[in-house]
Protein backbone atom coordinates (compact mmCIF):
# COMPACT_ATOMS: atom_id res chain seq x y z
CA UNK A 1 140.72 93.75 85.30
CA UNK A 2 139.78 90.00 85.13
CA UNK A 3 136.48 90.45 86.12
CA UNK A 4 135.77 92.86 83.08
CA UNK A 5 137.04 90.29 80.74
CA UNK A 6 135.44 87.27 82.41
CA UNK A 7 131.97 88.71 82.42
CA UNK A 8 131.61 90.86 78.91
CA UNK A 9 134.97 89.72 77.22
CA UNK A 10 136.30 93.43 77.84
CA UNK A 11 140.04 93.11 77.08
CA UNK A 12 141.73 96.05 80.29
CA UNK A 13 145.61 96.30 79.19
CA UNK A 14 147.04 98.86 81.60
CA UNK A 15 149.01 101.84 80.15
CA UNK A 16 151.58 104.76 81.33
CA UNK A 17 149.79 108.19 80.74
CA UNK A 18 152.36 110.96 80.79
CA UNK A 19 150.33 113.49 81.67
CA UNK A 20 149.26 111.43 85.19
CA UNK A 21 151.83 114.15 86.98
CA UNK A 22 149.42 117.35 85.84
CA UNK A 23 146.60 115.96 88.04
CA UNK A 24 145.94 118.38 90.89
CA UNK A 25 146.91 117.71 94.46
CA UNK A 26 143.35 117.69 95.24
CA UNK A 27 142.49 114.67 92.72
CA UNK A 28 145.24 112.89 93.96
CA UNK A 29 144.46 113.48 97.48
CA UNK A 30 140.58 111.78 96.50
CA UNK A 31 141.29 109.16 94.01
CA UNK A 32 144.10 106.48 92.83
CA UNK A 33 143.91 107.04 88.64
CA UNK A 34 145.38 104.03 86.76
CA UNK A 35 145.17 104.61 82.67
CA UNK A 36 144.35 101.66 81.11
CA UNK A 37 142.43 100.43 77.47
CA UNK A 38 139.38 98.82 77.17
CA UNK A 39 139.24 96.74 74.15
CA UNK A 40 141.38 99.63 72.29
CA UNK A 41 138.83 102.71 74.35
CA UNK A 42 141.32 104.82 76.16
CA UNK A 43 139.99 104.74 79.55
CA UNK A 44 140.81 106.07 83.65
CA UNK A 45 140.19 103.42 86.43
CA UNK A 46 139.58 106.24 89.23
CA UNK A 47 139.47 104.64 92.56
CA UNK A 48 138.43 106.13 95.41
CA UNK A 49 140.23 106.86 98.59
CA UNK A 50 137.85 107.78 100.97
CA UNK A 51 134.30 108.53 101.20
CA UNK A 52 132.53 109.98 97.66
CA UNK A 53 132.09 113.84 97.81
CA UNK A 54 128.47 114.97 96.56
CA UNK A 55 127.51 113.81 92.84
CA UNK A 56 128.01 117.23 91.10
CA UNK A 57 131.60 117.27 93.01
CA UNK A 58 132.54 114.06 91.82
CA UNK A 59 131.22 115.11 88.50
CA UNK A 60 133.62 118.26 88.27
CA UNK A 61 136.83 115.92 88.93
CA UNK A 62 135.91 113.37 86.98
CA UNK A 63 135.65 115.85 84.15
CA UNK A 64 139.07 117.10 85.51
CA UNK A 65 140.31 113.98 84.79
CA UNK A 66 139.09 113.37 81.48
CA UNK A 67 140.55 116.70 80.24
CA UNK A 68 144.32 116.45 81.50
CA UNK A 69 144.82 112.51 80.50
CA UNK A 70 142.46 112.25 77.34
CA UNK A 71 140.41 109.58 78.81
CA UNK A 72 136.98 108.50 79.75
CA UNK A 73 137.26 107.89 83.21
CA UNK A 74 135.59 105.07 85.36
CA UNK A 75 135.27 104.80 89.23
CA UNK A 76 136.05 101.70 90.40
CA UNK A 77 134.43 100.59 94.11
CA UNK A 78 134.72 97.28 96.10
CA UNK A 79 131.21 98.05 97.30
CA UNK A 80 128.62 100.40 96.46
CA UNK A 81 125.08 101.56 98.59
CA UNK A 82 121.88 101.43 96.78
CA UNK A 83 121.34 105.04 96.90
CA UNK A 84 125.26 105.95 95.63
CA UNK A 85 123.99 103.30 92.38
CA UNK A 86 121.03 105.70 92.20
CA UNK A 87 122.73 108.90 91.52
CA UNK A 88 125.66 107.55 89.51
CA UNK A 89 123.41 105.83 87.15
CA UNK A 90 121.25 109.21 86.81
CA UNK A 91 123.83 111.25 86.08
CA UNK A 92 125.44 108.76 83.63
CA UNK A 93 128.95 107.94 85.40
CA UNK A 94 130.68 105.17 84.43
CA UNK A 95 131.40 103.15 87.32
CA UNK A 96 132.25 99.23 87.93
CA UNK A 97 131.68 97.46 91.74
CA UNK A 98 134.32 94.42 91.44
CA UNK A 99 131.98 91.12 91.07
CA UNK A 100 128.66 93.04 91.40
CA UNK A 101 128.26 95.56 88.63
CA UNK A 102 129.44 97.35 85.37
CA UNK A 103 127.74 100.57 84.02
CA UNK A 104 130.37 101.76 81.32
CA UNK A 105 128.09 103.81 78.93
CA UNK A 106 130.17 104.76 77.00
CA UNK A 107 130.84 101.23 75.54
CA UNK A 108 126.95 100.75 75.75
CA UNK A 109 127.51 97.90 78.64
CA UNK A 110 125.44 97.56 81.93
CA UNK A 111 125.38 95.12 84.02
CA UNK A 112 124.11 94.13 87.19
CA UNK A 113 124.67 91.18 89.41
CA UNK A 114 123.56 92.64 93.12
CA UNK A 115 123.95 95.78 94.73
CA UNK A 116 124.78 96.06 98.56
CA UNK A 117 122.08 96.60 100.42
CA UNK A 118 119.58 96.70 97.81
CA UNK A 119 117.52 94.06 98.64
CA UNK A 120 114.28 95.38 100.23
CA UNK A 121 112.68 93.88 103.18
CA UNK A 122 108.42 94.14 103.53
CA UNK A 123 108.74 94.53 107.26
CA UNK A 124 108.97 97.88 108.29
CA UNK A 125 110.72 99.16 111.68
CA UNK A 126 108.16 100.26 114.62
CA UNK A 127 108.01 103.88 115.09
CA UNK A 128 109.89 103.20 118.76
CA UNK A 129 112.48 101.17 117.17
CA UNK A 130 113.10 103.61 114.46
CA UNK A 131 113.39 106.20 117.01
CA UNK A 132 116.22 103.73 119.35
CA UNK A 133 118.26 103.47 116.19
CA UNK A 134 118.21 107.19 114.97
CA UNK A 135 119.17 108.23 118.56
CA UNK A 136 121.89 105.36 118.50
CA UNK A 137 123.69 106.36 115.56
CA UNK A 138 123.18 109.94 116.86
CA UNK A 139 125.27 108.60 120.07
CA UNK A 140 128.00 107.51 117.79
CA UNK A 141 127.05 103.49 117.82
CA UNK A 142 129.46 101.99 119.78
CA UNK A 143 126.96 100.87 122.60
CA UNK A 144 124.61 102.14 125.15
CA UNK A 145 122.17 100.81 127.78
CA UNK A 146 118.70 100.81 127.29
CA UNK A 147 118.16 101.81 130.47
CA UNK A 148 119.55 105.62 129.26
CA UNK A 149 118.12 105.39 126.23
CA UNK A 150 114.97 105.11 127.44
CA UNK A 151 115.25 107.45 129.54
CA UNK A 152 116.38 109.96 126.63
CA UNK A 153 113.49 109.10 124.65
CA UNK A 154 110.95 108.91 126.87
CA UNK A 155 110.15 105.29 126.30
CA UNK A 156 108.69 102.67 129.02
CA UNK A 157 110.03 99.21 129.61
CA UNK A 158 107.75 98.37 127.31
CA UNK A 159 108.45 100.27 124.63
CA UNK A 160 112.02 99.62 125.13
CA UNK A 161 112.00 95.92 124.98
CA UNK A 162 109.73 95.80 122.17
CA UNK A 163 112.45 98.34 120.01
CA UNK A 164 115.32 97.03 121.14
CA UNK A 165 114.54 93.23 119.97
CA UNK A 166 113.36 94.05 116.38
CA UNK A 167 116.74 95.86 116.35
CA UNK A 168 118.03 93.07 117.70
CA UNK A 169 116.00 90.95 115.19
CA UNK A 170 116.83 92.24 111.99
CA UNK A 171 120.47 92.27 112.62
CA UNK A 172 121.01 96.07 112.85
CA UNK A 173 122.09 95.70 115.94
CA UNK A 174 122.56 93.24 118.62
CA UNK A 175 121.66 93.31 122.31
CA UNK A 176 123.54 91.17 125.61
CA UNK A 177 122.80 91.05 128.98
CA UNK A 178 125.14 92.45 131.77
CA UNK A 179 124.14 91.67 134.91
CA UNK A 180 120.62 93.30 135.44
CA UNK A 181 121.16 96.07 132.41
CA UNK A 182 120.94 95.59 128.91
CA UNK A 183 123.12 96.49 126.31
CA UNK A 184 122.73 97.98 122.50
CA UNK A 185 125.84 97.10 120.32
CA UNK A 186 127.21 97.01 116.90
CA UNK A 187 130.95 97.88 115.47
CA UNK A 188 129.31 99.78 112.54
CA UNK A 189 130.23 103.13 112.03
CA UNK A 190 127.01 105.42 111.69
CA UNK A 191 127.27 106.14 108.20
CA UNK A 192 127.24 102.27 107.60
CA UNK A 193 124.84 101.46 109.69
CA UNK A 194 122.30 104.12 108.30
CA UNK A 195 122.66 103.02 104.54
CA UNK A 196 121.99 99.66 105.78
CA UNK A 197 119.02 100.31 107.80
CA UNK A 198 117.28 101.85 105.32
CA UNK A 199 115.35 99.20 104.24
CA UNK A 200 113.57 98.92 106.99
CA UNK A 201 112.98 102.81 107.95
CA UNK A 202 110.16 104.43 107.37
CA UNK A 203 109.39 107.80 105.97
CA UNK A 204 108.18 109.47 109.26
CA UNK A 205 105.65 111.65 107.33
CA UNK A 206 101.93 109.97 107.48
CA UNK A 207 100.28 112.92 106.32
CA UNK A 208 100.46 116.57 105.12
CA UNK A 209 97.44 118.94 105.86
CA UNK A 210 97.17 122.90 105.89
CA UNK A 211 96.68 125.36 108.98
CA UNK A 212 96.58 129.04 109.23
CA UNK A 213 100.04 130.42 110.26
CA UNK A 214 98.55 132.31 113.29
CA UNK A 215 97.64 129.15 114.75
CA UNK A 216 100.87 127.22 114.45
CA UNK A 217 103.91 129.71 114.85
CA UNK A 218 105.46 128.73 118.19
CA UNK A 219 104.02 125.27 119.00
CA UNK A 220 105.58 123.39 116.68
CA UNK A 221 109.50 122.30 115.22
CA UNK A 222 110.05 122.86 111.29
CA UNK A 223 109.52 120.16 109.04
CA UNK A 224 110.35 119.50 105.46
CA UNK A 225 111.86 122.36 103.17
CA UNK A 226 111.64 124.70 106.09
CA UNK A 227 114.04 122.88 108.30
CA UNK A 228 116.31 121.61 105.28
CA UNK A 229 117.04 125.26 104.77
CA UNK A 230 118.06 125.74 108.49
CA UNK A 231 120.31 123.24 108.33
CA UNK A 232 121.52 124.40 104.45
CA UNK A 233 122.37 126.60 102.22
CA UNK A 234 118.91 125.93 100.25
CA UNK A 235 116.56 128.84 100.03
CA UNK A 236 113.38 128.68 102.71
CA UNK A 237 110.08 127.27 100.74
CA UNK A 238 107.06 129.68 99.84
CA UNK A 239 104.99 127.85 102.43
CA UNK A 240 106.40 127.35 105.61
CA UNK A 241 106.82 123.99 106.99
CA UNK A 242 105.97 122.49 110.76
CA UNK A 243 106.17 119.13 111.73
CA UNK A 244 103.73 117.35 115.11
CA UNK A 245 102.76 113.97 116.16
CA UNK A 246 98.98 115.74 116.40
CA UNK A 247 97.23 117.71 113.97
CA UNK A 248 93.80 117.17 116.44
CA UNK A 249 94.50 120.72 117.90
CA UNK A 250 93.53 122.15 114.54
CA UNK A 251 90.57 119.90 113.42
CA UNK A 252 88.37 123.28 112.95
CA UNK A 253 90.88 124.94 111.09
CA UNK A 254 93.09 122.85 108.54
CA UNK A 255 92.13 121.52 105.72
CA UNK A 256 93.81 118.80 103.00
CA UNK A 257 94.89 121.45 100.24
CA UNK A 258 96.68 124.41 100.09
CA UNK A 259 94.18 126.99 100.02
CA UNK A 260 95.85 130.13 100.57
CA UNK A 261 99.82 130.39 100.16
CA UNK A 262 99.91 133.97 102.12
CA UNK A 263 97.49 132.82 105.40
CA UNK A 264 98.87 128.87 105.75
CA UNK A 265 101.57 126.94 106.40
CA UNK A 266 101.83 122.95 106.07
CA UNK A 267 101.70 121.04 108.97
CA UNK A 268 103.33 117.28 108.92
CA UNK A 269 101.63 114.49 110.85
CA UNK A 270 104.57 112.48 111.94
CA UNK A 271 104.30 109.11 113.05
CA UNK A 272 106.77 109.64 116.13
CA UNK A 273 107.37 112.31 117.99
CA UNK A 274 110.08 114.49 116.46
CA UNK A 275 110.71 116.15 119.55
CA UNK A 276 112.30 113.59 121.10
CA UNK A 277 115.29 113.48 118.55
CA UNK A 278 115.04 117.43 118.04
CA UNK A 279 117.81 119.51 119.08
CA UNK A 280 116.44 122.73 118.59
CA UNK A 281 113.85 124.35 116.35
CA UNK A 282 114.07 121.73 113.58
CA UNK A 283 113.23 118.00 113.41
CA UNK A 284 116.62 115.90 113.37
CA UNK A 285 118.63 115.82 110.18
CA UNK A 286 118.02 111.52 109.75
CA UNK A 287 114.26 112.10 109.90
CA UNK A 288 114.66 115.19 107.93
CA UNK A 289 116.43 112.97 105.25
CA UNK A 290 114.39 110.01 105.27
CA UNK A 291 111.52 112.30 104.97
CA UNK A 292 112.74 114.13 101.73
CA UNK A 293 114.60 110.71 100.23
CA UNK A 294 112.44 110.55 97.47
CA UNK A 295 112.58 113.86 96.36
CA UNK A 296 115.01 113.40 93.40
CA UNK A 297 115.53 117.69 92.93
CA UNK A 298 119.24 117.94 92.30
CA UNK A 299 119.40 120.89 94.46
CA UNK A 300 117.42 118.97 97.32
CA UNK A 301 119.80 116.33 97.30
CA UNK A 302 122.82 118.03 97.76
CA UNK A 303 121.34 119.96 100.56
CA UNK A 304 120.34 116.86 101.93
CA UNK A 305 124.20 115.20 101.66
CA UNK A 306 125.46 118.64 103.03
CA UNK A 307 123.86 118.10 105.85
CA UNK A 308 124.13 114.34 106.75
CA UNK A 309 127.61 115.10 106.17
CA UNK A 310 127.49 117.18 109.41
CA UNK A 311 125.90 114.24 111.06
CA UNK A 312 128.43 111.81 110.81
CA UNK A 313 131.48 114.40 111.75
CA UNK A 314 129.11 114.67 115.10
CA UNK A 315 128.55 111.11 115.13
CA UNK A 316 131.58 110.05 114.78
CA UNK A 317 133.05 112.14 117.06
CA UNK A 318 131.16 110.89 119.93
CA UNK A 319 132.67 107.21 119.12
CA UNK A 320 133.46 105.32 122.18
């Protein structure tokens, strides 16, 4: 690898490994494993085929890996999301992103040119437009008219315009004119275009505040932990969680700490109304997520993966 020896004078001399035919099927099914040495350190380029399974997953085969050839192995990416950088570097796996990045800890070398879509933007999304593109991606991207998407969320011209040309305006997505209706676009597939917009999406949480259960049960969607464990395999939280747009109904009642773990629930001011991308009794998985992103609990995490995972086999499957 060129780039390896270019940047830190790492010497890569690729090598037969005879043991490459005990791999399992299923690391072979995941991954492309070249042997190789760096500067005499008996090493695995691991490339992946498709998209990365959860961290601890990757972890396990990795490990696999290392066992059956004797060698410390290293994934190898032609790009790599913010987030993905996140987790790898927390749980220590060597990776390199060709012309962007080297984490080889094992060696004691990281470095870091860029990493895609890492650069932050100030200017945050309105609530409308956040909504347009969450209900977008949930359509499958592809393209709809903002006529029907309106509609769907309850928006009025107004509203619509405004959303659609910040979209339009950060370069999420791109708008055109077709005859008197008005069309949404991009040739991203909603994965993609998630990771990307999330530099501009906003936690939809304002505020958490405290109401007795009797008062809430019924008129409102779970929130947080509560809804993450509907959609999971993650246990349900001590303290129920709701989520509104209004916490005014219970001005005489709620209060800004938990008081009383066995009379209250917590009740999430959103800044939209998660209704209007609900599909049941829970807010929407992308909300959900973007709510709980910087909750770094290993076992949140996954949960969280398992079920965005579930929203891009929908997603996609609505492709047009």
């Amino acid at each position: 690898m060129e780039y390896l020896k270019y940047v830190l004078g790492i010497k890569t001399v690729y090598q037969e490994n005879k043991n490459m035919q005990s791999l399992p099927n299923y690391i072979l099914a995941r991954y492309d494993v070249k042997t190789v040495t760096l500067d005499g350190v008996r090493a695995a380029f691991v490339y992946p085929k498709n998209e990365l399974d959860s961290v601890n997953t990757v972890k396990k085969h990795l490990d696999r890996i290392r066992t059956i050839l004797d060698a410390k192995p290293v994934l190898v990416f032609d790009r790599l999301t913010f987030r993905q950088k996140e987790y790898l570097l927390r749980d220590h796996v060597p990776f390199i992103v060709e012309g962007k990045q080297i984490y080889l800890p094992f060696m004691a070398a990281y470095l870091q040119e860029r990493c895609d879509g890492e650069k932050r933007n100030d200017k945050s999304l309105l609530p409308s437009a956040q909504l347009l593109l969450l209900y977008f991606i949930y359509q499958g991207c592809g393209e709809i008219l903002t006529s029907d998407a309106a509609r769907a969320l309850g928006f009025t011209a107004t509203s619509i315009s405004r959303a659609s040309k910040q979209l339009d305006e950060t370069g999420l997505l791109k708008t055109q004119k077709r005859g008197i209706q008005k069309v949404l676009y991009s040739d991203k597939m909603p994965e993609k275009l998630f990771e990307e917009a999330r530099r501009y999406l906003m936690n939809p949480v304002k505020r958490t505040v405290y109401v007795p259960k009797k008062d809430v049960k019924g008129r409102a969607l779970f929130g947080g932990y509560s809804a993450l464990s509907e959609y999971s395999m993650l246990n349900p939280p001590a303290v129920e969680c709701y989520a509104t747009d209004s916490i005014s109904r219970w001005d005489k009642s709620m209060s800004g700490t938990l008081q009383n773990e066995n009379d209250q629930c917590a009740v999430e001011l959103w800044r939209y109304d998660p209704k209007k991308l609900a599909d049941g009794k829970c807010v929407d998985r992308l909300s959900l997520a973007l709510a709980l992103q910087d909750d770094k609990d290993e076992r949140t995490e996954e949960a969280v993966e398992e079920m965005l995972a579930q929203v891009w086999r929908n997603a996609n499957g609505k492709r047009n």
